[in-house]
N, C-alpha and C. Protein backbone atom coordinates (compact mmCIF):
# COMPACT_ATOMS: atom_id res chain seq x y z
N UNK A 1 -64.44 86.78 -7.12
CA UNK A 1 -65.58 86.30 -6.35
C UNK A 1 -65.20 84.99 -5.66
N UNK A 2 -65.57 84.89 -4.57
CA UNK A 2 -65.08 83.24 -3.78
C UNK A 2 -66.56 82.16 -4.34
N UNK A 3 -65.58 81.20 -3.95
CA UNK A 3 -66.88 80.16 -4.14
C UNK A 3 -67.89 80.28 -3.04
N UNK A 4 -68.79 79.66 -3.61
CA UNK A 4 -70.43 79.81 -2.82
C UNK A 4 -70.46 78.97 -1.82
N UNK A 5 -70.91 79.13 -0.77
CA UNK A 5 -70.91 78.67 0.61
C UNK A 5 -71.72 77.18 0.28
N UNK A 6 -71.63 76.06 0.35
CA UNK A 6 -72.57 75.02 0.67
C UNK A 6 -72.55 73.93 1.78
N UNK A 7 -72.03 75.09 3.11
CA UNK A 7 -72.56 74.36 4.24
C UNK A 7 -73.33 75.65 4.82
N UNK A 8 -73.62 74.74 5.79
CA UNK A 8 -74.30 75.70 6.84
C UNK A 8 -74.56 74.97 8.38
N UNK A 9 -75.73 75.55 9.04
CA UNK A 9 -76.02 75.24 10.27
C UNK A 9 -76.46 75.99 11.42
N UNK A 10 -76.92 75.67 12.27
CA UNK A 10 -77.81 76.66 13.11
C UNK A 10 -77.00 77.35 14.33
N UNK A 11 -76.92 78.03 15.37
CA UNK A 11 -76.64 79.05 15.75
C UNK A 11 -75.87 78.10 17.15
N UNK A 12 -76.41 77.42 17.74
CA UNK A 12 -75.49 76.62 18.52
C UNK A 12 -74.28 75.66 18.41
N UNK A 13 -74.20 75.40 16.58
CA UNK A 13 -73.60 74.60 16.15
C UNK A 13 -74.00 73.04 16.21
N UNK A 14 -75.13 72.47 16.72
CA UNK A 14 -75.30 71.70 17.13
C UNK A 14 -75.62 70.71 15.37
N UNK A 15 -76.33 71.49 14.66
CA UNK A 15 -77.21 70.87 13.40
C UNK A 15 -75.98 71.36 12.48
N UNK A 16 -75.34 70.65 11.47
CA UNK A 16 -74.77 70.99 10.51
C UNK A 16 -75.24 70.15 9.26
N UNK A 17 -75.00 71.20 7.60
CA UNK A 17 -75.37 70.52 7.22
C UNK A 17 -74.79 70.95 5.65
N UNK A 18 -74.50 69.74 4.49
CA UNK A 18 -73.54 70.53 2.94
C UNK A 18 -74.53 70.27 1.52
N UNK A 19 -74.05 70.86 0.98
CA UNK A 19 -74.55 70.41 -0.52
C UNK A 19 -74.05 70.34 -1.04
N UNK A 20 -74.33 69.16 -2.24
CA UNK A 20 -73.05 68.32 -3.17
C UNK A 20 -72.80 69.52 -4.29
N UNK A 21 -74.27 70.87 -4.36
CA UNK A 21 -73.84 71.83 -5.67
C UNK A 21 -74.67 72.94 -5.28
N UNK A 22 -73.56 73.93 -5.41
CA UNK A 22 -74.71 75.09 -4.89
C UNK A 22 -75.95 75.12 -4.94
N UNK A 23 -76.44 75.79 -4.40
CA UNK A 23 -78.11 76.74 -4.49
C UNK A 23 -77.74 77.03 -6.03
N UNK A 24 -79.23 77.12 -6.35
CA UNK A 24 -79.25 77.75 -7.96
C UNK A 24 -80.29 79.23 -8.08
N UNK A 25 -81.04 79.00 -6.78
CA UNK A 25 -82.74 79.96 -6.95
C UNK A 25 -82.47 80.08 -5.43
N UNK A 26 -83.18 81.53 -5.71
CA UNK A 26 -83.46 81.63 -3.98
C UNK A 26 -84.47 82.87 -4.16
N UNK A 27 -85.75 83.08 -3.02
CA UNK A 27 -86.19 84.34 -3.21
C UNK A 27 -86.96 84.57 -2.12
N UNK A 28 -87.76 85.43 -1.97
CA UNK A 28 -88.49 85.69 -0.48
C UNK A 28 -89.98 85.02 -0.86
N UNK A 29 -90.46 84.72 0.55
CA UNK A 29 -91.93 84.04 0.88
C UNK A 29 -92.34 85.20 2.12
N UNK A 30 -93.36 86.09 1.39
CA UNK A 30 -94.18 86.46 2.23
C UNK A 30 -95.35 86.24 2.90
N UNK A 31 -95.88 84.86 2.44
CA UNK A 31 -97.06 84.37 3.43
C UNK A 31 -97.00 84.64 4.90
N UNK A 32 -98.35 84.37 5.45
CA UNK A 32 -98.39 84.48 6.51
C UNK A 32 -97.44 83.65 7.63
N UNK A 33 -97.67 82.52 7.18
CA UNK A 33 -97.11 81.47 7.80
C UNK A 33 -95.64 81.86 8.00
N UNK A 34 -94.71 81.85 6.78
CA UNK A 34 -93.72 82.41 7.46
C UNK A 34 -93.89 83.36 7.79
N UNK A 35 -94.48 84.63 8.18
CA UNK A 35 -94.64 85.63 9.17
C UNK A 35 -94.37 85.22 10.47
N UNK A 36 -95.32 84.24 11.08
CA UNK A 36 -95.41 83.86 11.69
C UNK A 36 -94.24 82.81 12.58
N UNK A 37 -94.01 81.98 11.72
CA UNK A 37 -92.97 81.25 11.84
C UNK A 37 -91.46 81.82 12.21
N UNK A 38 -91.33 83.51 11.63
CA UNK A 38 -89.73 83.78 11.81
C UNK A 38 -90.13 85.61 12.34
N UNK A 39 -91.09 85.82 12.45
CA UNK A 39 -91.19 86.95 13.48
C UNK A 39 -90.86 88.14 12.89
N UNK A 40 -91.04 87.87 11.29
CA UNK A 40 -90.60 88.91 10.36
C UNK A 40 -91.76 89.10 9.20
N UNK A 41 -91.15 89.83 8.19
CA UNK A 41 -92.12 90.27 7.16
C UNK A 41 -92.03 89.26 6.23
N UNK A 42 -91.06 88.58 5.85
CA UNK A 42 -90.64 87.38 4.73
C UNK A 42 -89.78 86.40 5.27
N UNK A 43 -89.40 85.31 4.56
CA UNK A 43 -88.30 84.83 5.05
C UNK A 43 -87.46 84.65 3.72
N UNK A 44 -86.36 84.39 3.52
CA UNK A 44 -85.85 84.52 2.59
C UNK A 44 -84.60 83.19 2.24
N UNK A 45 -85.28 82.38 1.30
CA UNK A 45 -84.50 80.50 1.31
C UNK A 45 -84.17 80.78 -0.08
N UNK A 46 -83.62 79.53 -0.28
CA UNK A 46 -82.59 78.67 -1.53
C UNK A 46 -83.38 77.38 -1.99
N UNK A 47 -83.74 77.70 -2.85
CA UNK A 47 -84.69 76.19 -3.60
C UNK A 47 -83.65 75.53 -4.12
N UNK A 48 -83.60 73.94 -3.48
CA UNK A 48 -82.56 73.24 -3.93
C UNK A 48 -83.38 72.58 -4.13
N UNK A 49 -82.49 71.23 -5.10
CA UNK A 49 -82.88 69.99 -5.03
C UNK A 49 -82.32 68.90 -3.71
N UNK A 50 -83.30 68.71 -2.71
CA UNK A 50 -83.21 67.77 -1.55
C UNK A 50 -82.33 66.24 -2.19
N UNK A 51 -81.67 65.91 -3.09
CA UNK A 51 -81.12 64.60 -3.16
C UNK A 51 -79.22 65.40 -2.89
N UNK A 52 -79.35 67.00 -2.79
CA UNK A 52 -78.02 67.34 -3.13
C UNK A 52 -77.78 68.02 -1.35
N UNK A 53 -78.35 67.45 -1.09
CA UNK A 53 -78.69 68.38 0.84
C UNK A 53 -78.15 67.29 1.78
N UNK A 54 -77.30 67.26 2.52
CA UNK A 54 -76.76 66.06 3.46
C UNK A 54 -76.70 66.88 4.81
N UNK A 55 -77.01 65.85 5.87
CA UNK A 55 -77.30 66.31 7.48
C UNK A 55 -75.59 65.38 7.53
N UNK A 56 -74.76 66.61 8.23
CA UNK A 56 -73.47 65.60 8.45
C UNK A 56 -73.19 65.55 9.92
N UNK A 57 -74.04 66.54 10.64
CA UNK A 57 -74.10 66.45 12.45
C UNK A 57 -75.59 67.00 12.74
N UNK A 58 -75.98 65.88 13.39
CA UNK A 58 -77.12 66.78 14.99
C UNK A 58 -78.44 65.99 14.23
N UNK A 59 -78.47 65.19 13.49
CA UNK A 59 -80.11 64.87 12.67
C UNK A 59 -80.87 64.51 13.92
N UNK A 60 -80.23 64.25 15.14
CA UNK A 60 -81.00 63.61 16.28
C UNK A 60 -82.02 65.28 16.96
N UNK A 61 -81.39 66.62 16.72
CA UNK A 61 -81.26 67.77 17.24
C UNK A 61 -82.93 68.62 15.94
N UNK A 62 -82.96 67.84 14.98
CA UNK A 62 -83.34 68.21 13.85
C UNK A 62 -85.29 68.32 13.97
N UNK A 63 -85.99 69.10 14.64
CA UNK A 63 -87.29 69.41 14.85
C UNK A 63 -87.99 69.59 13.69
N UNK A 64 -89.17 68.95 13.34
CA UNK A 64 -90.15 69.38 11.82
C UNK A 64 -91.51 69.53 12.41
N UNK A 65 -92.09 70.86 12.15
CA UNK A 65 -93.17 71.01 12.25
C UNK A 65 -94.32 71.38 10.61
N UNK A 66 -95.20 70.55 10.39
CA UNK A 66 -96.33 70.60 9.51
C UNK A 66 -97.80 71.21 9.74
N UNK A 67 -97.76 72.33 8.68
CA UNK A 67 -99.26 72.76 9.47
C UNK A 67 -100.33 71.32 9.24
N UNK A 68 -101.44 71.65 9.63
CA UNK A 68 -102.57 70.24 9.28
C UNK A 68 -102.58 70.52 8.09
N UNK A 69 -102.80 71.52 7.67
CA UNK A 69 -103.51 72.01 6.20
C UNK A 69 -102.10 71.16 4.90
N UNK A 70 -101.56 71.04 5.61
CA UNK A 70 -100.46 70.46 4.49
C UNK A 70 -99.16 71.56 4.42
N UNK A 71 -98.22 72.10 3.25
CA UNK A 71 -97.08 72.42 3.11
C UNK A 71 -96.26 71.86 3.11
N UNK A 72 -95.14 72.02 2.98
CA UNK A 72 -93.35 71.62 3.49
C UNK A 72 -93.47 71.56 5.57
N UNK A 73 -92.51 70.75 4.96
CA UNK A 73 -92.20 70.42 6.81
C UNK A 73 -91.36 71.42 6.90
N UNK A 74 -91.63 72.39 8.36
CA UNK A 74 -90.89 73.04 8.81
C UNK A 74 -89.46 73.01 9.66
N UNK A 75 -88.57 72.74 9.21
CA UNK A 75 -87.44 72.03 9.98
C UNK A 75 -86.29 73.14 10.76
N UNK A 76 -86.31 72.99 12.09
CA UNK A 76 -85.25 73.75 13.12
C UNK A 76 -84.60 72.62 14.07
N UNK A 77 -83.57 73.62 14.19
CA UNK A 77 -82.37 72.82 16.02
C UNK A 77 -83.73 73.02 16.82
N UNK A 78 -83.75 71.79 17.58
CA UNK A 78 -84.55 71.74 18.53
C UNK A 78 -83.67 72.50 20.10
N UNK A 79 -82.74 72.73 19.57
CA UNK A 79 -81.66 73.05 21.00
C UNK A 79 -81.60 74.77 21.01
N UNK A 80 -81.10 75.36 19.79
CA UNK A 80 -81.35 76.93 19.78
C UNK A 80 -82.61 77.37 19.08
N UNK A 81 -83.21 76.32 18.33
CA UNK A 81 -84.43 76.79 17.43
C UNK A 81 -84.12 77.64 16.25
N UNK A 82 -83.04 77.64 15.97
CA UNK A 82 -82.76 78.59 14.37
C UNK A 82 -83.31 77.30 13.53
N UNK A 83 -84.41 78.55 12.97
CA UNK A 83 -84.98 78.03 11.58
C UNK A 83 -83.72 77.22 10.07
N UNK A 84 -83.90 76.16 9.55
CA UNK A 84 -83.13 75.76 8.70
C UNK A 84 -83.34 75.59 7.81
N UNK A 85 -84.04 74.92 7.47
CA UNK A 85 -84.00 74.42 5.70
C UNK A 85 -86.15 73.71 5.87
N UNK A 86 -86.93 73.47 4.80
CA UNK A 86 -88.17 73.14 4.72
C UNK A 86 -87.66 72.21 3.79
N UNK A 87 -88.92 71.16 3.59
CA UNK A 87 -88.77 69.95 2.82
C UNK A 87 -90.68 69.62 2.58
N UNK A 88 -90.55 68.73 1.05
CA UNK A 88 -91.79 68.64 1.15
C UNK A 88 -91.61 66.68 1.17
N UNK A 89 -92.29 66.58 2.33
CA UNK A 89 -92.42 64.82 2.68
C UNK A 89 -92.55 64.01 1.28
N UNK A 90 -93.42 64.28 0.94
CA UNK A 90 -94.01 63.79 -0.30
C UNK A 90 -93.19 63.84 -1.65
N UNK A 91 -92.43 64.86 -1.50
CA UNK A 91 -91.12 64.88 -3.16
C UNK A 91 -89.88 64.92 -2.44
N UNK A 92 -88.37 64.29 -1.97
CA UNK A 92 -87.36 64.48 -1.08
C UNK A 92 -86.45 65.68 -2.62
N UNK A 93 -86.85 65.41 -3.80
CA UNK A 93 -86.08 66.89 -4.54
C UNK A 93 -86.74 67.58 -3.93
N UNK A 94 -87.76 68.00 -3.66
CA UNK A 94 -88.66 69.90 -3.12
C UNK A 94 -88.03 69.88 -1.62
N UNK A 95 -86.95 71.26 -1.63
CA UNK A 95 -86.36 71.29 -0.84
C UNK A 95 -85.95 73.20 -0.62
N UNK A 96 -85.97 73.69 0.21
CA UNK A 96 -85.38 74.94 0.31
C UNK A 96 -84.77 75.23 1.80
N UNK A 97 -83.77 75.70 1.65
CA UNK A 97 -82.62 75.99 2.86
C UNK A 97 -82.54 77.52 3.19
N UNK A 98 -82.39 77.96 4.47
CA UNK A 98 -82.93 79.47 4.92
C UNK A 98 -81.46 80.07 4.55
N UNK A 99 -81.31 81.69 3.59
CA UNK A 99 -80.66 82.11 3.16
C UNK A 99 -79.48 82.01 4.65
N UNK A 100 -79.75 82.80 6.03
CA UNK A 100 -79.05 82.71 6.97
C UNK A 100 -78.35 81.28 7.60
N UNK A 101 -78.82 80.54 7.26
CA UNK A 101 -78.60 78.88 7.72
C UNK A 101 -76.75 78.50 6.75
N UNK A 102 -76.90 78.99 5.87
CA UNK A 102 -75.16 78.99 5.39
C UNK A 102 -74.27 79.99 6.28
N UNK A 103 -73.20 79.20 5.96
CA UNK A 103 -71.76 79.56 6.13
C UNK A 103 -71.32 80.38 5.59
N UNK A 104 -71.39 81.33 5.26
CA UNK A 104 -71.00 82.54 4.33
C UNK A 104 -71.94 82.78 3.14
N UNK A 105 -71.41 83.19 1.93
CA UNK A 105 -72.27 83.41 0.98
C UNK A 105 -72.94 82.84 -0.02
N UNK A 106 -74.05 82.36 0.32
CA UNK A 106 -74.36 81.14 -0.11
C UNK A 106 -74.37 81.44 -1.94
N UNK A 107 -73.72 82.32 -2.78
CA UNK A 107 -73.45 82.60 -3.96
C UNK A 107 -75.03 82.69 -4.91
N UNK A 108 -76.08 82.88 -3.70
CA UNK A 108 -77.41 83.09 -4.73
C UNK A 108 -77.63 84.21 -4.42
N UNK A 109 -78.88 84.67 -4.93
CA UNK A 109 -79.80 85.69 -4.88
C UNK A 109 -80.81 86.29 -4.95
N UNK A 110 -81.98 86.42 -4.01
CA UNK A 110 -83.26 86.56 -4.26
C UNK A 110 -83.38 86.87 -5.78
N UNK A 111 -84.69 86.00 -6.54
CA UNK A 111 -84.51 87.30 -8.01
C UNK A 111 -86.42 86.88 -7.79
N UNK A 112 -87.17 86.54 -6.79
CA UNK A 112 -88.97 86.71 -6.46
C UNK A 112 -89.05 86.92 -5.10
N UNK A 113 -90.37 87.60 -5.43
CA UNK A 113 -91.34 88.05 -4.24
C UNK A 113 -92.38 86.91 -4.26
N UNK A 114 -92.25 86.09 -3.79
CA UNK A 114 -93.91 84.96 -3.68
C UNK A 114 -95.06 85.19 -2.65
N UNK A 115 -96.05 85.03 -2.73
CA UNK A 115 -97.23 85.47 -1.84
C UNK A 115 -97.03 87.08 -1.32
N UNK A 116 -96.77 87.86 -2.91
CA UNK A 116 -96.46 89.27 -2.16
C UNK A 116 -97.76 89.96 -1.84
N UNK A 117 -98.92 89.19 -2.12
CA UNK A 117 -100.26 90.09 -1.93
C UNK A 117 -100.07 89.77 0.07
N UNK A 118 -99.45 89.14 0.18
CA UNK A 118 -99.56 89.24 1.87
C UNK A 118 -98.49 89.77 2.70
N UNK A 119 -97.28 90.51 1.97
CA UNK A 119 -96.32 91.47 2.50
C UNK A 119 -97.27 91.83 3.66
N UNK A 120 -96.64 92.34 4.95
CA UNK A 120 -97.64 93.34 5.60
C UNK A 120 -97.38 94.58 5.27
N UNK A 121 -97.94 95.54 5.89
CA UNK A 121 -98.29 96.85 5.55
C UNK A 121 -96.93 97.47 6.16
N UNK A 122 -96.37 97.12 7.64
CA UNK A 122 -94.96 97.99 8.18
C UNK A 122 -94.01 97.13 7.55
N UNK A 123 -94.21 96.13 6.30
CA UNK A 123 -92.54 96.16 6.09
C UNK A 123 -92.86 95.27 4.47
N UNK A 124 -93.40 96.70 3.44
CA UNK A 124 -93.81 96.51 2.40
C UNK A 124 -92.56 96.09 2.02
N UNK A 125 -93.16 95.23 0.33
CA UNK A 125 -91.99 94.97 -0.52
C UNK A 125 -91.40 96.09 -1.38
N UNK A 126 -89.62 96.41 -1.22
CA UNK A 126 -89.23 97.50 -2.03
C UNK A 126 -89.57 97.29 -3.28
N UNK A 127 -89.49 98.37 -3.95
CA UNK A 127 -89.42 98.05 -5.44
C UNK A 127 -88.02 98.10 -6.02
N UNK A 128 -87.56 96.57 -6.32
CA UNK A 128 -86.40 96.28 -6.25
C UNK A 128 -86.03 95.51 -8.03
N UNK A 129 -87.33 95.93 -8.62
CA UNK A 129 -87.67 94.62 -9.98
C UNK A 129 -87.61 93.80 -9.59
N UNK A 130 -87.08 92.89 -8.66
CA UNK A 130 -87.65 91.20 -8.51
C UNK A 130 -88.93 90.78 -9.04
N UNK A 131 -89.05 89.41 -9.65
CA UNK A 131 -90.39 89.54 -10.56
C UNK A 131 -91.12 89.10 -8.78
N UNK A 132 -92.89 89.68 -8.72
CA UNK A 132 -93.60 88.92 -7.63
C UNK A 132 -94.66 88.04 -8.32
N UNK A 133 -95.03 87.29 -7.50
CA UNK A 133 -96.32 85.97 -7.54
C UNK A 133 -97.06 87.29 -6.66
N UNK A 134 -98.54 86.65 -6.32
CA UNK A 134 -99.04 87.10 -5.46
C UNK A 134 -99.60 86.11 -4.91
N UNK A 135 -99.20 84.86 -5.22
CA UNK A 135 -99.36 83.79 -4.44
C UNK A 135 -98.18 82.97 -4.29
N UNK A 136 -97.79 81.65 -4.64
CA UNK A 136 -96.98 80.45 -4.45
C UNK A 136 -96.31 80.82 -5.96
N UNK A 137 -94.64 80.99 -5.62
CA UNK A 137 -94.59 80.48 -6.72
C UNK A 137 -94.20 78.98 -8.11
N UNK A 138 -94.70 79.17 -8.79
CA UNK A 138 -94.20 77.66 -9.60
C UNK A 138 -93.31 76.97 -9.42
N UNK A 139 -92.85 75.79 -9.17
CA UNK A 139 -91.52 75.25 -9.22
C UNK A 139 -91.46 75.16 -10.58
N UNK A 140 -89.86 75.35 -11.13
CA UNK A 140 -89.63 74.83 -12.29
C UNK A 140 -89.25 73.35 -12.81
């Protein structure tokens, strides 16, 4: 098995970015919001801890959008717009990085379904055993 990818970066190359230790968790978010946000049924990130996450090019390139209602800041290249990594303002550990946003294999693996009561209907969740939430799930 190779070691686990801990860089990454967005699609123009413009935003790059490493971690001092792999991903440990990663799993899908089917809320709406990301529906919305990535034009898909889920999106699928890496819950890190944000003190192990370093911007080493483009932080000037680096776009965050917050709904009003609150959440994680939504963070993309303002230049190609590939989605990257979310952060929550308020804790800099609550941190998750978009499975596609690495450099190869980022050595995790979905093992939840969170907010699966809002899968949509054309692109249900398989039954794959992953444990689901049907809402948010817990940080540990």
């Amino acid at each position: 098995m190779t070691e686990p990818s801990t860089s990454g970066g967005c699609l123009c190359g413009g935003v790059r970015f490493e971690l001092s230790e792999p991903a440990p968790a990663a799993g899908y978010c089917h809320c709406t919001r990301c529906q919305r946000r990535t034009g898909t049924g889920s999106s699928v990130q890496a819950r890190i801890d944000g003190r192990t996450f370093r911007l080493v090019q483009g932080e000037e390139l680096v776009k965050a959008w917050r709904h009003p209602e609150g959440g994680f800041e939504k963070c993309f290249c303002g230049r190609c717009g590939a989605h990257l990594f979310s952060r929550n303002p308020d804790d800099p550990t609550q941190m998750s990085v978009r499975l596609g946003a690495f450099h190869g294999d980022p050595g995790v693996r979905p093992s939840w379904h969170a907010f699966a009561d809002y899968a949509p209907p054309w692109d249900p969740i398989p039954d794959d055993g992953l444990e689901r939430f049907p809402e948010r799930k817990p940080r540990d």
